[in-house]
Protein backbone atom coordinates (compact mmCIF):
# COMPACT_ATOMS: atom_id res chain seq x y z
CA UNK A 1 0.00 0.00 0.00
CA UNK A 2 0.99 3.51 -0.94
CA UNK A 3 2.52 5.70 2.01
CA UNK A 4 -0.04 8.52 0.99
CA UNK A 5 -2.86 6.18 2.75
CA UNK A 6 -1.11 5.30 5.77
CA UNK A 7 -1.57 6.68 9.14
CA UNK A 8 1.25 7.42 10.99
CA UNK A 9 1.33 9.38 13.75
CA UNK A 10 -0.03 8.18 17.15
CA UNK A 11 -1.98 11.47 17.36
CA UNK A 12 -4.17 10.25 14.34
CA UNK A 13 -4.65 6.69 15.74
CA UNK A 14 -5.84 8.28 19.23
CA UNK A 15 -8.26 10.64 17.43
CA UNK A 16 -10.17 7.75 15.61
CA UNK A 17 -10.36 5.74 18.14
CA UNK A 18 -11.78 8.69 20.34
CA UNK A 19 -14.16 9.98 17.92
CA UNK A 20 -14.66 6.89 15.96
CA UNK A 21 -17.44 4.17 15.07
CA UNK A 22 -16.45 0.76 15.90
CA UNK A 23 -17.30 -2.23 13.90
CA UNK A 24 -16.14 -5.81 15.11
CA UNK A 25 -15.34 -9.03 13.34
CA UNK A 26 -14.15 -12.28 13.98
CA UNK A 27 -10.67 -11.42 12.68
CA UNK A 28 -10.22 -8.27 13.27
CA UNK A 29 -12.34 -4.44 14.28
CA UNK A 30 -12.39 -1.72 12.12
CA UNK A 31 -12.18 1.93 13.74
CA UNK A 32 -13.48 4.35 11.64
CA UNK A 33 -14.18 8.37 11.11
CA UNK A 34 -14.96 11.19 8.78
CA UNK A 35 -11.47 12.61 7.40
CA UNK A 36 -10.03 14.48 3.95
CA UNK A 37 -8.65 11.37 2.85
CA UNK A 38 -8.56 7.65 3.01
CA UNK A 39 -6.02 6.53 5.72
CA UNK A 40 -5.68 2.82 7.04
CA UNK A 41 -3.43 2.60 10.20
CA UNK A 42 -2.80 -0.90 11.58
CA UNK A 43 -2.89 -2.28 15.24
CA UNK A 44 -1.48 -5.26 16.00
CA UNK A 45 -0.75 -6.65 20.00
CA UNK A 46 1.54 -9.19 21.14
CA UNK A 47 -1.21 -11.35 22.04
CA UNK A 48 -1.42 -12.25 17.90
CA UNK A 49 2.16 -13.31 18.34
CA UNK A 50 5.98 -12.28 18.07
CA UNK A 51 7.24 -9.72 15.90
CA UNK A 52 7.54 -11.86 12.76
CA UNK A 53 4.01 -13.18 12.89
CA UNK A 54 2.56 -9.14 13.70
CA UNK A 55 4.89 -7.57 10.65
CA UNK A 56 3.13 -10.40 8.52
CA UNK A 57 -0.27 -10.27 10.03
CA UNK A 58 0.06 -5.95 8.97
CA UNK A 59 1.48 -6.37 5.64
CA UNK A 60 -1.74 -8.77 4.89
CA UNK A 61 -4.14 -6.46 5.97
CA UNK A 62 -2.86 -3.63 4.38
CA UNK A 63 -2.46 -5.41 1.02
CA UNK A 64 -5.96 -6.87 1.53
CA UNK A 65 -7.32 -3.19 1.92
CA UNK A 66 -5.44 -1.82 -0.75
CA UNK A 67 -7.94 -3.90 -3.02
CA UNK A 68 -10.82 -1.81 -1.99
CA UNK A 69 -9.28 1.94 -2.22
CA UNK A 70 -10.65 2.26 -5.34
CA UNK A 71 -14.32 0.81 -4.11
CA UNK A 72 -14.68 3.13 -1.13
CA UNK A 73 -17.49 5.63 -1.31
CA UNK A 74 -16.70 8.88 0.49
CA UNK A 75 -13.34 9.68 2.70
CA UNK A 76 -12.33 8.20 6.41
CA UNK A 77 -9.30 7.03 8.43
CA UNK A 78 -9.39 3.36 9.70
CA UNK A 79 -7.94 1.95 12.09
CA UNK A 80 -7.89 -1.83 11.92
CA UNK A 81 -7.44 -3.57 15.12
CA UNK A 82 -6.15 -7.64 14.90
CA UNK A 83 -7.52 -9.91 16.82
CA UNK A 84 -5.95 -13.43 18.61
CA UNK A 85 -6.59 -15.62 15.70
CA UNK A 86 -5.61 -13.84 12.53
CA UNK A 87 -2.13 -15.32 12.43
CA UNK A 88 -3.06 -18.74 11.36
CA UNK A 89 -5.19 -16.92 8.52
CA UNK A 90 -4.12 -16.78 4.67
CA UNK A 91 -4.24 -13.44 2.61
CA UNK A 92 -7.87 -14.52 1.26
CA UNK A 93 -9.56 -14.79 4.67
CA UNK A 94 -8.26 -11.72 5.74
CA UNK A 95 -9.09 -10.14 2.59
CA UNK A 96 -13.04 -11.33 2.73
CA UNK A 97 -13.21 -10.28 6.47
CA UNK A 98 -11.55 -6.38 5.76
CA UNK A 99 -14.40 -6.67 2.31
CA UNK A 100 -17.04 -7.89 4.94
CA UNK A 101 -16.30 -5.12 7.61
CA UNK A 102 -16.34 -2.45 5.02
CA UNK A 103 -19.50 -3.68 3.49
CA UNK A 104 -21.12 -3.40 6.61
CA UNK A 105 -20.16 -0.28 7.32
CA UNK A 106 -21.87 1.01 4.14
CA UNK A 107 -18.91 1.97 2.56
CA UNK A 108 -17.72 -0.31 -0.25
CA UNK A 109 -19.80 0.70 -3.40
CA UNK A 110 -21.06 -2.30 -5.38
CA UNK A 111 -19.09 -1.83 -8.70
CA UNK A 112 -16.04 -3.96 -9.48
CA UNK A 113 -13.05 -2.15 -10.68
């Protein structure tokens, strides 16, 4: 994924999940508020695992999001929290349960690109 839709800065992670509307799966929860962009931050604790398992757990979600930038309706900053049993998932699970969250949220429009 493109730096231009990260967040980075703990002062943006701390505002969504303030001011933001939680949605929860069984893989992960997805944080979410109004913004000028689209930003995905990533949050993943030591419960998932050690630092190899986390970095590979983040790089899957934020590949499996990058599939929908061009889908989203309107402009927010996610934050998408990992739960325990992510790190035995593959890409596609974790790809059907970020397209599942967003769905339900109302913000994935129903075109393919």
């Amino acid at each position: 994924m493109q730096a231009c839709y990260r967040l980075k800065k703990n002062a943006s992670f701390q505002y969504v999940y303030r001011n933001g509307t939680e949605i929860r799966g069984p893989l992960m929860t997805m944080i979410f508020v109004s913004a000028r962009g689209i930003k995905l931050g990533v949050s993943v604790s030591k419960k998932v695992g050690k630092s190899v398992k986390r970095s590979l757990v983040k790089r899957r979600i934020n590949n499996a999001f990058s599939c929908f930038i061009p889908q989203i309706k309107g402009e927010y900053n996610y934050v998408l929290v990992a739960r325990e049993g992510i790190a035995e998932k593959d890409f596609w699970e974790i790809k059907s349960a970020t397209e599942a969250l967003l769905k339900r949220a109302g913000h994935l429009s129903e075109e393919k690109v």
